[in-house]
N, C-alpha and C. Protein backbone atom coordinates (compact mmCIF):
# COMPACT_ATOMS: atom_id res chain seq x y z
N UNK A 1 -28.13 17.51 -37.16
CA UNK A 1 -28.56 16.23 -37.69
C UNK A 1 -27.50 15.17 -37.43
N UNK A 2 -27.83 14.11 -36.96
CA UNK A 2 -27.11 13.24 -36.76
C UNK A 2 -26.79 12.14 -37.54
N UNK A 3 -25.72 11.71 -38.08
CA UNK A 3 -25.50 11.17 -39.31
C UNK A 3 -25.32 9.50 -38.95
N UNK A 4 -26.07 8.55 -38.83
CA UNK A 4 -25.60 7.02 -37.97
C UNK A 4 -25.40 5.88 -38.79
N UNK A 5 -24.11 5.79 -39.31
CA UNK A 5 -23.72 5.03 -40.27
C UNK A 5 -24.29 3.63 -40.06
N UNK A 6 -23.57 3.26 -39.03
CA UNK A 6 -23.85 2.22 -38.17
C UNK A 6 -25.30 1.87 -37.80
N UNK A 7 -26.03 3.06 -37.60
CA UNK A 7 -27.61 2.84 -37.73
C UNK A 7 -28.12 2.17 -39.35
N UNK A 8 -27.87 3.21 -39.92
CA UNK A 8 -27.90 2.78 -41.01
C UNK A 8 -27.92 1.72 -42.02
N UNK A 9 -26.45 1.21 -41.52
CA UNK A 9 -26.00 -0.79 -42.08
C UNK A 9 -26.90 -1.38 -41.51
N UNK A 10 -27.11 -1.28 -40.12
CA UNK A 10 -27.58 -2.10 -39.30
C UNK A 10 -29.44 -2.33 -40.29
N UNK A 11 -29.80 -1.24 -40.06
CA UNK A 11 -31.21 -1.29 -40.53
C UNK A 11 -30.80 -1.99 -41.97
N UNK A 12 -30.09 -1.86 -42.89
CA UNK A 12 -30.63 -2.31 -43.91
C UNK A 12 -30.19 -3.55 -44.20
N UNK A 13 -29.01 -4.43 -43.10
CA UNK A 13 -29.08 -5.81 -43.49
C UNK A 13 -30.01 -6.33 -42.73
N UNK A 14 -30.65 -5.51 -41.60
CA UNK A 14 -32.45 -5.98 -41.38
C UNK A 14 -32.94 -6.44 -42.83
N UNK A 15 -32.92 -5.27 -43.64
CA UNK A 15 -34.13 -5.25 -44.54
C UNK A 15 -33.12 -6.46 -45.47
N UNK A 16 -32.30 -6.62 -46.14
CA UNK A 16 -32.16 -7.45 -46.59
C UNK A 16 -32.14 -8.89 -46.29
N UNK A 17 -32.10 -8.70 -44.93
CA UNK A 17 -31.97 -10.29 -44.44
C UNK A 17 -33.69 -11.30 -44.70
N UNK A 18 -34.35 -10.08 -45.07
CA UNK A 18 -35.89 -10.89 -44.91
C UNK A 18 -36.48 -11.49 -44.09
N UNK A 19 -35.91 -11.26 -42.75
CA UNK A 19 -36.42 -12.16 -41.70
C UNK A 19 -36.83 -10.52 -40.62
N UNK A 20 -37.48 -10.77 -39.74
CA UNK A 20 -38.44 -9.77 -38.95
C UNK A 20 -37.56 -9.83 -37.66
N UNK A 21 -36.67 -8.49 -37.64
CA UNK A 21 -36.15 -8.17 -36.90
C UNK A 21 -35.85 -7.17 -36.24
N UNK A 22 -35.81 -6.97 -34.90
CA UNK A 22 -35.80 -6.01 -34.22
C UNK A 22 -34.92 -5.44 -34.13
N UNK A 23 -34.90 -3.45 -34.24
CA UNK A 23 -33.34 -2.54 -34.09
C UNK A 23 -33.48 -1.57 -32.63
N UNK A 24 -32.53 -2.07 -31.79
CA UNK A 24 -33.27 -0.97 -30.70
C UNK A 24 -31.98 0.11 -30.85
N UNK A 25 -32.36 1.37 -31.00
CA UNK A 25 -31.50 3.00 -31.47
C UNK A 25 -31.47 3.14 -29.87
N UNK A 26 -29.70 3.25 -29.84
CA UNK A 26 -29.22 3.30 -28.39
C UNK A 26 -27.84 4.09 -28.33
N UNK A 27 -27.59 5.14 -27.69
CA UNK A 27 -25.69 5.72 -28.19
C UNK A 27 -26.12 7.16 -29.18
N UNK A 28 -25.75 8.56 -28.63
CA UNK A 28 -26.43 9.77 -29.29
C UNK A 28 -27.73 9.35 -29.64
N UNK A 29 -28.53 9.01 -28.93
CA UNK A 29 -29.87 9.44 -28.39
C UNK A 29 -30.00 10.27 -27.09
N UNK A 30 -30.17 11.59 -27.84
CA UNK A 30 -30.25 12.30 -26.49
C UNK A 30 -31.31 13.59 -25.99
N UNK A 31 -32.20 13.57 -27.51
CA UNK A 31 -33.00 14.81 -27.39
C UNK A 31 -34.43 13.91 -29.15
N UNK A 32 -34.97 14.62 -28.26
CA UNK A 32 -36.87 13.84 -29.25
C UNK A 32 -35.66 14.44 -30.75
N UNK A 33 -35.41 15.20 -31.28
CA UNK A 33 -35.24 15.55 -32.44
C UNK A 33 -33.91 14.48 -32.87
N UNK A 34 -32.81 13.96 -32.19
CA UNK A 34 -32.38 12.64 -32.19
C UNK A 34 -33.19 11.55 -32.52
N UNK A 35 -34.06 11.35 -31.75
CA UNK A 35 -34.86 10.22 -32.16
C UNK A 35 -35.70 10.63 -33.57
N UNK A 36 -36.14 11.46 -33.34
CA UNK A 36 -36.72 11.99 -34.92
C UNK A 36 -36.22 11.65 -36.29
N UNK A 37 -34.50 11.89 -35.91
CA UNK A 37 -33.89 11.36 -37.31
C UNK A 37 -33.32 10.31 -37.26
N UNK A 38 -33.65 9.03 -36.16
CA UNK A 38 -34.02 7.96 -36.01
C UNK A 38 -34.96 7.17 -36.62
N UNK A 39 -36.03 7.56 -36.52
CA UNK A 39 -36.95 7.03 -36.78
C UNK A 39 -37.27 7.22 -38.59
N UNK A 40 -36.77 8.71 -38.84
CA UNK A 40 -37.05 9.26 -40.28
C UNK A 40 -36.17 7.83 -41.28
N UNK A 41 -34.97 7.54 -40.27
CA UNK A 41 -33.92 6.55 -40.82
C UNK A 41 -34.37 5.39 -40.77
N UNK A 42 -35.44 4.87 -39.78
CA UNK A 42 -35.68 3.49 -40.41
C UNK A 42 -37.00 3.52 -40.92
N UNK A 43 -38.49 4.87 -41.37
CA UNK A 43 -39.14 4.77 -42.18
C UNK A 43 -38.58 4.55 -43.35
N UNK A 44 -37.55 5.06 -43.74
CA UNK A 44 -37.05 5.28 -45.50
C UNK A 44 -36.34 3.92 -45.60
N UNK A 45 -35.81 3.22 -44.54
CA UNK A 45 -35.27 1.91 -44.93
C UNK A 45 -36.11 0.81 -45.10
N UNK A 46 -36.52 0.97 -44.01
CA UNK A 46 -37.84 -0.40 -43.22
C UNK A 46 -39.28 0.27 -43.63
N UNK A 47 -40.00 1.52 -43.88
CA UNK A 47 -40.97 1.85 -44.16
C UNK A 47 -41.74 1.51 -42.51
N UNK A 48 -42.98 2.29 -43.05
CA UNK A 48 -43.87 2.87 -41.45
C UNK A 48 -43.87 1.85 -40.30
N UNK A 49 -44.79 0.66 -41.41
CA UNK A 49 -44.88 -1.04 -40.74
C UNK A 49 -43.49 -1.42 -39.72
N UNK A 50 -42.62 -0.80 -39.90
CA UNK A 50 -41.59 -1.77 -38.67
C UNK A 50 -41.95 -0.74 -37.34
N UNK A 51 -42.02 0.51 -37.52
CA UNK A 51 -42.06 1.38 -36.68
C UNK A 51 -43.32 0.91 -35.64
N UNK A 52 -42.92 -0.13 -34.96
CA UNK A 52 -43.64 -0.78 -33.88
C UNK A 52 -42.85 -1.13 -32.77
N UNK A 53 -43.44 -1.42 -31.37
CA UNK A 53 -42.58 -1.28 -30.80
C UNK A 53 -41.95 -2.71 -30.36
N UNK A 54 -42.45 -4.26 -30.95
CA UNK A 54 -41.98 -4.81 -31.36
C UNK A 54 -40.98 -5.22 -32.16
N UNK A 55 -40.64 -4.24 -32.89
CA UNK A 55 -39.56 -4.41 -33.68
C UNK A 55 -38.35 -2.99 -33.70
N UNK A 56 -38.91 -2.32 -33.16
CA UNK A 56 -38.09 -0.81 -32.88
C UNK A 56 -38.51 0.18 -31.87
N UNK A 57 -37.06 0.04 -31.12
CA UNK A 57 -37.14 0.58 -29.87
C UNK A 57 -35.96 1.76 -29.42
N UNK A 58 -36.10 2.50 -28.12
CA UNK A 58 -35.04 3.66 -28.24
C UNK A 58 -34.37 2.92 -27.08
N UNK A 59 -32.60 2.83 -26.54
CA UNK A 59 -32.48 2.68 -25.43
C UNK A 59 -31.59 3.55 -25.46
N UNK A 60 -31.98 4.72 -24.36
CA UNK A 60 -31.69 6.02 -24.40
C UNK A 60 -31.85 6.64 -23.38
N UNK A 61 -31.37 6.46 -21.99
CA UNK A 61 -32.24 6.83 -20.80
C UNK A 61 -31.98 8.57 -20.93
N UNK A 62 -31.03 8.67 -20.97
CA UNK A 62 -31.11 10.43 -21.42
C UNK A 62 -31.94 11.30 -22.19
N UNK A 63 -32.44 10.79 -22.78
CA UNK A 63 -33.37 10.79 -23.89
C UNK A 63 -35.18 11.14 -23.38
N UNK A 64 -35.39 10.87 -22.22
CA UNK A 64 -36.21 10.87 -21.06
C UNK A 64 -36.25 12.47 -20.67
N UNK A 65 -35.23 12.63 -20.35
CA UNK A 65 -35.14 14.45 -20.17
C UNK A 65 -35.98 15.06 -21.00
N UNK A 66 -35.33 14.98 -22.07
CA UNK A 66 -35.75 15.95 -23.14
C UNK A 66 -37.06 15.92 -23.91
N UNK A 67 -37.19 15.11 -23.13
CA UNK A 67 -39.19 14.48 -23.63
C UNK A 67 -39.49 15.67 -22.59
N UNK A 68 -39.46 15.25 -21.38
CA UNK A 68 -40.35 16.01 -20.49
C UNK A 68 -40.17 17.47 -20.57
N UNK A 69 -39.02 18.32 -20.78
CA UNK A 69 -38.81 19.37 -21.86
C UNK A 69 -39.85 19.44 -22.60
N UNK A 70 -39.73 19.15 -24.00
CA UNK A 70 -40.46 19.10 -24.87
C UNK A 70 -41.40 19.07 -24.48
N UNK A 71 -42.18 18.14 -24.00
CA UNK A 71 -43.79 18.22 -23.49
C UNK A 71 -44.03 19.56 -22.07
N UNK A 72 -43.16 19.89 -21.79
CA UNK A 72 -43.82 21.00 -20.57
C UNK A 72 -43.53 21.99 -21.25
N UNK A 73 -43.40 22.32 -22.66
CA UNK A 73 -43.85 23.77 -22.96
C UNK A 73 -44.74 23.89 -23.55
């Protein structure tokens, strides 16, 4: 599990700032279960509604691998 402090702050002076802003999760993104506790991190901050791809995005080109992994078994 990956622990992203920095993810973390980041998302929640999103949420406090009250204004509609975008977080793109980039840096140890490197496998779907990375992004998983990505995403788990900004439902519980930001809730489902941000989880768009307007407002949250992965930049992760490594991260690409391990999809196609994942999906070819």
């Amino acid at each position: 599990m990956i622990h992203n402090r920095g993810g973390e702050r980041m998302l929640t002076t999103i949420k406090n700032s009250g204004e509609r802003v975008g977080f793109k999760a980039a840096g140890g993104v490197k496998t779907v279960a990375d992004a998983s506790e990505y995403l788990a991190l900004a439902r519980s901050i930001m809730s489902d509604d941000y989880l768009q791809a307007t407002t949250f995005r992965f930049g992760a080109s490594s991260l690409l691998s391990d999809v196609y992994k994942v999906l070819d078994k």
